[in-house]
N, C-alpha and C. Protein backbone atom coordinates (compact mmCIF):
# COMPACT_ATOMS: atom_id res chain seq x y z
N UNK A 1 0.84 -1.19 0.00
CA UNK A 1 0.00 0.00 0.00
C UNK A 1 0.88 1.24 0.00
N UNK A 2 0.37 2.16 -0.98
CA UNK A 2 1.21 3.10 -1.02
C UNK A 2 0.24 4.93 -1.30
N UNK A 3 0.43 6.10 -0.69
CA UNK A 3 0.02 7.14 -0.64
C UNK A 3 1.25 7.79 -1.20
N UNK A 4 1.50 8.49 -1.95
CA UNK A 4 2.05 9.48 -2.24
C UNK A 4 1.59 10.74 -2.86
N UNK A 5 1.95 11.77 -1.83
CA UNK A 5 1.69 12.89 -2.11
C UNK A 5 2.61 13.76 -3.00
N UNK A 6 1.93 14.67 -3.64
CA UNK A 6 3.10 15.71 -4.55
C UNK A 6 2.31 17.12 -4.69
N UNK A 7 2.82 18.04 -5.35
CA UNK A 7 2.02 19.33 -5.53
C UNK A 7 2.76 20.74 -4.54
N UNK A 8 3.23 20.13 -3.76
CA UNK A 8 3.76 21.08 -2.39
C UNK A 8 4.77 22.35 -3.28
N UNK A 9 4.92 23.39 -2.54
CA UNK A 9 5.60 23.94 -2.78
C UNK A 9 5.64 25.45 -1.65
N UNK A 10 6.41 26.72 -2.40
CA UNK A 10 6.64 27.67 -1.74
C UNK A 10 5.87 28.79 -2.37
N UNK A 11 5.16 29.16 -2.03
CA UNK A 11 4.00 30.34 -3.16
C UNK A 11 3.69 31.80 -2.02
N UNK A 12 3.35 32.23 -2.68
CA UNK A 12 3.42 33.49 -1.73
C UNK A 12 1.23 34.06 -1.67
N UNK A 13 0.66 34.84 -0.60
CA UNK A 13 -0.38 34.79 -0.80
C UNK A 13 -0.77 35.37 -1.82
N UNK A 14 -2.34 34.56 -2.09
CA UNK A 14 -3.39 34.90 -2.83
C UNK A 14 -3.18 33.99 -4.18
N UNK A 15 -2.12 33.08 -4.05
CA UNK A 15 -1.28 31.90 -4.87
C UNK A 15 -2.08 30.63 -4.75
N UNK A 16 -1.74 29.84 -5.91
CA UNK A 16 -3.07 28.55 -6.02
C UNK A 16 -1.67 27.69 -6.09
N UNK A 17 -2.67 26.17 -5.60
CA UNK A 17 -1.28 24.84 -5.72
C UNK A 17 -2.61 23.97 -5.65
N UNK A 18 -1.92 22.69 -7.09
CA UNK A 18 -2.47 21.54 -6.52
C UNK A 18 -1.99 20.66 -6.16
N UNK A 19 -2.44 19.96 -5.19
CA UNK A 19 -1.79 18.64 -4.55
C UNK A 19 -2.35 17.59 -5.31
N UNK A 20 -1.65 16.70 -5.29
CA UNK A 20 -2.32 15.08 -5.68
C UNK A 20 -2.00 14.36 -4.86
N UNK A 21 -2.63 12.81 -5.18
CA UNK A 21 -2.36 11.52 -3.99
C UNK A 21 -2.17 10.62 -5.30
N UNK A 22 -1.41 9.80 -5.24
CA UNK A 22 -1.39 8.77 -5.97
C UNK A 22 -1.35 7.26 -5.06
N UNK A 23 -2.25 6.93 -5.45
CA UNK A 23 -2.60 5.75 -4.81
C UNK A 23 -2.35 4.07 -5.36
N UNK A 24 -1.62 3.30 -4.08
CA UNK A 24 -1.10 2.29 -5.11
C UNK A 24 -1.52 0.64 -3.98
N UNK A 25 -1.71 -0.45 -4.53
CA UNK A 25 -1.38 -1.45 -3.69
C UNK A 25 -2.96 -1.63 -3.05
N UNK A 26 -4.39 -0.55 -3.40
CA UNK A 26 -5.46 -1.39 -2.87
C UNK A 26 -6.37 -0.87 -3.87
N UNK A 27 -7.56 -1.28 -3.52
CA UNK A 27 -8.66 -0.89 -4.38
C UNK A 27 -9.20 0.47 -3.81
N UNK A 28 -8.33 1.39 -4.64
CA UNK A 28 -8.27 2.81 -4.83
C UNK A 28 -10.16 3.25 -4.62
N UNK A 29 -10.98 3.01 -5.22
CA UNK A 29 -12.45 3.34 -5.67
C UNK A 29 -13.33 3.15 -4.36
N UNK A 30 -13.01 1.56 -3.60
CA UNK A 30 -13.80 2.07 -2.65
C UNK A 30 -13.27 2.23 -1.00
N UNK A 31 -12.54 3.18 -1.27
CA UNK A 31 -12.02 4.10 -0.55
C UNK A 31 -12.46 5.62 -0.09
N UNK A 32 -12.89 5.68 0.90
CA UNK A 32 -12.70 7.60 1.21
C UNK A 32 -11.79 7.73 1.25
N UNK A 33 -11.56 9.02 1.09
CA UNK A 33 -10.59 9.79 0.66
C UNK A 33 -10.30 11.45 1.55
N UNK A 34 -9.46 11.48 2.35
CA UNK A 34 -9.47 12.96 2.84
C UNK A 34 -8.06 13.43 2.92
N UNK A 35 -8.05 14.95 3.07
CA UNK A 35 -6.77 15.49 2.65
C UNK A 35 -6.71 16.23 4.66
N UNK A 36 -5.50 16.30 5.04
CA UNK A 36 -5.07 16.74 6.42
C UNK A 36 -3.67 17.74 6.52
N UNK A 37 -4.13 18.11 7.23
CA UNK A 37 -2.52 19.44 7.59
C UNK A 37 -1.89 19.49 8.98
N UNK A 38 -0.80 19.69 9.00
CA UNK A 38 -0.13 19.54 10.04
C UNK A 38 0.84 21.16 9.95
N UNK A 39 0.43 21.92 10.69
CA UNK A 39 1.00 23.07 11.01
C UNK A 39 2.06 23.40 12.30
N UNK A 40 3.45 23.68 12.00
CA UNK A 40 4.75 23.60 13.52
C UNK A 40 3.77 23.91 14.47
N UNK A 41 3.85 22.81 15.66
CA UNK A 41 3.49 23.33 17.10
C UNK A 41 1.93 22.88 17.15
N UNK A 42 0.92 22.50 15.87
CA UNK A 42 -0.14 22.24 16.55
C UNK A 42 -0.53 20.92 15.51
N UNK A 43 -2.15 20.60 16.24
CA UNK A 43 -2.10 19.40 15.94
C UNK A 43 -2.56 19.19 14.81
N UNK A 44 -2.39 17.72 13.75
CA UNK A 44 -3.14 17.70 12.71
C UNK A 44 -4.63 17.66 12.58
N UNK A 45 -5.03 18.43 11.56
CA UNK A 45 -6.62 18.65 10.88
C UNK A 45 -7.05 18.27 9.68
N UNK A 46 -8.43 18.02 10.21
CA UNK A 46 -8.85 17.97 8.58
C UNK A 46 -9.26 18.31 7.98
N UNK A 47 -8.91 18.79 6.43
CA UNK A 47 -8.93 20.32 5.69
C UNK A 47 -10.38 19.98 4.41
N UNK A 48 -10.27 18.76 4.14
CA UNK A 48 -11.61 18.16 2.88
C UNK A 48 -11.46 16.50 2.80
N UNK A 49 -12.89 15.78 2.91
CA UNK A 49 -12.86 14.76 2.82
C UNK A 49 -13.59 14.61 1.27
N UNK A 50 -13.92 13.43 0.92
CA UNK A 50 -14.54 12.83 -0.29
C UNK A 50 -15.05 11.59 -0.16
N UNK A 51 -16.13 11.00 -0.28
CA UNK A 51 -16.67 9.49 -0.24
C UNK A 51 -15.71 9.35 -1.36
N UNK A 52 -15.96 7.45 -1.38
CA UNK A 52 -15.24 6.67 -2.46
C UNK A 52 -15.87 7.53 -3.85
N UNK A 53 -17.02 7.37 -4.28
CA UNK A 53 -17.44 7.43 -5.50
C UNK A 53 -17.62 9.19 -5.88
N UNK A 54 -16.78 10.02 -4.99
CA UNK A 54 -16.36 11.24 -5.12
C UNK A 54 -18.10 12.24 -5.36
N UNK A 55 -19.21 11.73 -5.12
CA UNK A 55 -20.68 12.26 -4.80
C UNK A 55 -20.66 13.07 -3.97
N UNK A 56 -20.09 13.02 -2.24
CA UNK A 56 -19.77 13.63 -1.50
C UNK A 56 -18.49 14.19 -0.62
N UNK A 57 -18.95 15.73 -0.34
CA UNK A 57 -17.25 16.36 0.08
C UNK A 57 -17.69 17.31 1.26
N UNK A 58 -16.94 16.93 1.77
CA UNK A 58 -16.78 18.28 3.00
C UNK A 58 -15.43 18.43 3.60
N UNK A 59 -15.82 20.02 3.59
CA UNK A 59 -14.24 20.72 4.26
C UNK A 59 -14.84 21.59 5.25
N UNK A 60 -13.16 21.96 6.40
CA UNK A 60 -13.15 22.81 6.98
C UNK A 60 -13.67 23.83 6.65
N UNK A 61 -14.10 24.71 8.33
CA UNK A 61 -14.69 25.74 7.91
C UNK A 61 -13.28 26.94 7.31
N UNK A 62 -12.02 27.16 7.76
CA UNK A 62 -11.49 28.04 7.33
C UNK A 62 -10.62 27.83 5.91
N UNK A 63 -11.17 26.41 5.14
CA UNK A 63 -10.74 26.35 3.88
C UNK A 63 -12.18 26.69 2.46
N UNK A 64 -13.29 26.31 3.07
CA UNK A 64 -14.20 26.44 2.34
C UNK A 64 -14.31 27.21 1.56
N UNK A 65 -14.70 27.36 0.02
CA UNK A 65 -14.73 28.36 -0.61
C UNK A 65 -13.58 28.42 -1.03
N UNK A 66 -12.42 27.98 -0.91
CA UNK A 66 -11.48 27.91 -1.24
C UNK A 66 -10.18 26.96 -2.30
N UNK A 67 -10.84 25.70 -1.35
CA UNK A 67 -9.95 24.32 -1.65
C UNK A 67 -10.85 24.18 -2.22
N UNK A 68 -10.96 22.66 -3.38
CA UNK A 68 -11.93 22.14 -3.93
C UNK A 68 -10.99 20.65 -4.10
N UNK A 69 -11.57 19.60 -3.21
CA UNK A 69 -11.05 18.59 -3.14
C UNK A 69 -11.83 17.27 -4.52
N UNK A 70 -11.21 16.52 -5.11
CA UNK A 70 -11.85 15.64 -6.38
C UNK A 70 -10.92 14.59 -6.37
N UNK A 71 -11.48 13.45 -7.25
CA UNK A 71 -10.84 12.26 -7.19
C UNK A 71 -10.80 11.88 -8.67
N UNK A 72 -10.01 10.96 -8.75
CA UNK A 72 -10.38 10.44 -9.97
C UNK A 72 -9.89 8.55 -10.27
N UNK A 73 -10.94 8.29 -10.30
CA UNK A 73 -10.99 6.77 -9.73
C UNK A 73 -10.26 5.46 -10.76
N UNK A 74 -10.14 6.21 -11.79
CA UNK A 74 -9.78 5.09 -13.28
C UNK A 74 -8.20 5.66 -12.97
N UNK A 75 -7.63 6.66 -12.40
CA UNK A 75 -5.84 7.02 -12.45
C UNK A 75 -5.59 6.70 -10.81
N UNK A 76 -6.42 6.32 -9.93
CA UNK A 76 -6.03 5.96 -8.70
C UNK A 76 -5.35 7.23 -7.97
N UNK A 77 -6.02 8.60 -8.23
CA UNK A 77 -5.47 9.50 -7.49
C UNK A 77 -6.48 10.56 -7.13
N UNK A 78 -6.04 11.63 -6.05
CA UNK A 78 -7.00 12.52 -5.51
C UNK A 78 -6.20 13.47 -5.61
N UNK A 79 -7.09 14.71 -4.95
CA UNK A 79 -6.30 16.14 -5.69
C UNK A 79 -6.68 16.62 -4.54
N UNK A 80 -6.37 18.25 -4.73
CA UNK A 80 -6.64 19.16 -3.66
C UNK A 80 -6.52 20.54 -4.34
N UNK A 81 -7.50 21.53 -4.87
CA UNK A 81 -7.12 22.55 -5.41
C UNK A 81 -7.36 23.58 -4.69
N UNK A 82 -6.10 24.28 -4.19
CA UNK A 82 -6.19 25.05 -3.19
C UNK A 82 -5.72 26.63 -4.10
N UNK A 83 -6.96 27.76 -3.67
CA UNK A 83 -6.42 28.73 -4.30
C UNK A 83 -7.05 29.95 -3.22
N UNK A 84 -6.49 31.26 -3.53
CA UNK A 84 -6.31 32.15 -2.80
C UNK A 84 -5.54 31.64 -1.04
N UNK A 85 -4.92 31.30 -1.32
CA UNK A 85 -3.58 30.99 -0.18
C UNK A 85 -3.34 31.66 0.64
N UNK A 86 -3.49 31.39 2.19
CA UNK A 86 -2.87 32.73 3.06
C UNK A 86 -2.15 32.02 3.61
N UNK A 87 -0.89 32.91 4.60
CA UNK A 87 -0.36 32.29 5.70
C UNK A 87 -0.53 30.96 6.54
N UNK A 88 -1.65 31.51 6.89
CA UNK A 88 -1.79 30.54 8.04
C UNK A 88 -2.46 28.81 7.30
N UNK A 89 -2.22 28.81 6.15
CA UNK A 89 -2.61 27.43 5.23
C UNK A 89 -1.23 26.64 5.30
N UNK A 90 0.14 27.41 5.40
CA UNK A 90 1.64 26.58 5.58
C UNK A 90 1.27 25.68 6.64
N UNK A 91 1.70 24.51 6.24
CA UNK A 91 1.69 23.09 6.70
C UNK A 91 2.08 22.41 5.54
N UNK A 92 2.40 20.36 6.34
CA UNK A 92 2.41 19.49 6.07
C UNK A 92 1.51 19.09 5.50
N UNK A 93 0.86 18.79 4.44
CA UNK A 93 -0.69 18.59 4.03
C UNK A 93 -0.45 16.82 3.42
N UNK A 94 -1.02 15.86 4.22
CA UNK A 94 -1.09 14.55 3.95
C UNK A 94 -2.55 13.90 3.40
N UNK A 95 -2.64 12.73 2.46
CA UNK A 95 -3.46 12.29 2.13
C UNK A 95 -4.09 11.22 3.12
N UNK A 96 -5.45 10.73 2.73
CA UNK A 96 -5.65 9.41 3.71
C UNK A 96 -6.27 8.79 3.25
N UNK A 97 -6.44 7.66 3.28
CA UNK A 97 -7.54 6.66 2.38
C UNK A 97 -8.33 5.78 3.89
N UNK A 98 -9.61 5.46 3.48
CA UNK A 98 -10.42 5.06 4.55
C UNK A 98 -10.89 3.79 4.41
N UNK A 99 -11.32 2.62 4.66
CA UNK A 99 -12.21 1.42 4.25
C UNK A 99 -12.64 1.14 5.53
N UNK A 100 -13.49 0.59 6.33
CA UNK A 100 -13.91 0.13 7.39
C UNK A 100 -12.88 0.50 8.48
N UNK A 101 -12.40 -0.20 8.82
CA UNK A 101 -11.15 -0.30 10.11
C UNK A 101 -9.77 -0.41 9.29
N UNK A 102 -9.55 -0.18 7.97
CA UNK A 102 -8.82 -0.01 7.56
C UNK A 102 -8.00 1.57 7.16
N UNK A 103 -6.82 1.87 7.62
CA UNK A 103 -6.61 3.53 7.30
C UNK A 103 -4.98 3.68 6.84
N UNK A 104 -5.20 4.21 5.47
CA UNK A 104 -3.70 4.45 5.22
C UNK A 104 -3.48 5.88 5.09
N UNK A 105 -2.22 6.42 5.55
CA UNK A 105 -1.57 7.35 5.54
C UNK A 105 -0.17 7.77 4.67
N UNK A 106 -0.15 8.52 3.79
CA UNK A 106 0.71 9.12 3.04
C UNK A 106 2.31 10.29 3.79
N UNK A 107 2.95 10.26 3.18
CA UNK A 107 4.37 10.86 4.14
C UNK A 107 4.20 12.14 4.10
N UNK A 108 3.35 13.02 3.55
CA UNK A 108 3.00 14.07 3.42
C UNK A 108 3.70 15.23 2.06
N UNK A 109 3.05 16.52 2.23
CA UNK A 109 4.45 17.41 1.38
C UNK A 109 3.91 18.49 1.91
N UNK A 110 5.09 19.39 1.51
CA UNK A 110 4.92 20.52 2.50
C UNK A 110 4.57 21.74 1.70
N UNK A 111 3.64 22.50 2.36
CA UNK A 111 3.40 24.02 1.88
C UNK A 111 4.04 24.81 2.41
N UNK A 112 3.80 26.17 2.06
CA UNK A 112 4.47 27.09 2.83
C UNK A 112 3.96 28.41 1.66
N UNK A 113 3.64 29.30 2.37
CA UNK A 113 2.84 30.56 1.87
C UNK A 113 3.21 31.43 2.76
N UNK A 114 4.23 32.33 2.37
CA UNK A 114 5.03 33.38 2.62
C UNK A 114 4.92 34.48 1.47
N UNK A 115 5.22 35.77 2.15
CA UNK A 115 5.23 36.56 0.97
C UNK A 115 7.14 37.43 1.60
C-alpha cells in the first residue's frame, strides 16, 4: 500500500497549488478519501474529505470556498485545489484513504505561503 503525495511547494499569498495523492497497492475506488494538515506546534486537521465514488465532500470551515477537493478513480489519485492561499494554510498537508477499520496514511508534502 502506497500514498504518495506531490504538488507542495513555496508560493506566496493569494497563490493557487495543486496537490495530488497517488494511490497504489489497494482498491483505490472504494475508498474515502481525505486530505489533512499539520501546522509547527499544533495538531493535525482535517482540511476536505470525499466518499469513495467522489458524490460527496466536506471541508473545513477556514478552507471552504477555497480548496476544492476531487478524485479520480480510473488514475487511482485525488487532488486538492487550493487557491487564494494565506499564511496561516503553511503546513504538512497529507493524504488518507479510509475502508472500514482499515486507514492508510501518506508521508505528506509541505506548503508554505510566505510573501
Amino acid at each position: 500500500v502506497q500514498l504518495v503525495e506531490s504538488g507542495g511547494g513555496l508560493v506566496q499569498p493569494g497563490e493557487s497549488l495543486r496537490l495530488s495523492c497517488a494511490a497504489s497497492g489497494f482498491t483505490f475506488r472504494r475508498y474515502d478519501m481525505s486530505w489533512h494538515r499539520q501546522a509547527p506546534g499544533k495538531e493535525r486537521e482535517l482540511v476536505a474529505s470525499i466518499s469513495s465514488a467522489g458524490s460527496n465532500t466536506n471541508y473545513a470551515d477556514s478552507v471552504k470556498g477555497r480548496f476544492t477537493i476531487s478524485r479520480d478513480n480510473a488514475k487511482n489519485t485525488m487532488f486538492l485545489q487550493m487557491n487564494s492561499l494565506k499564511l496561516e494554510d503553511t503546513a504538512v498537508y497529507y493524504c488518507q484513504a479510509r475502508w472500514g477499520s482499515l486507514n492508510y496514511w501518506g508521508q505528506g508534502t509541505q506548503v508554505t505561503v510566505s510573501s
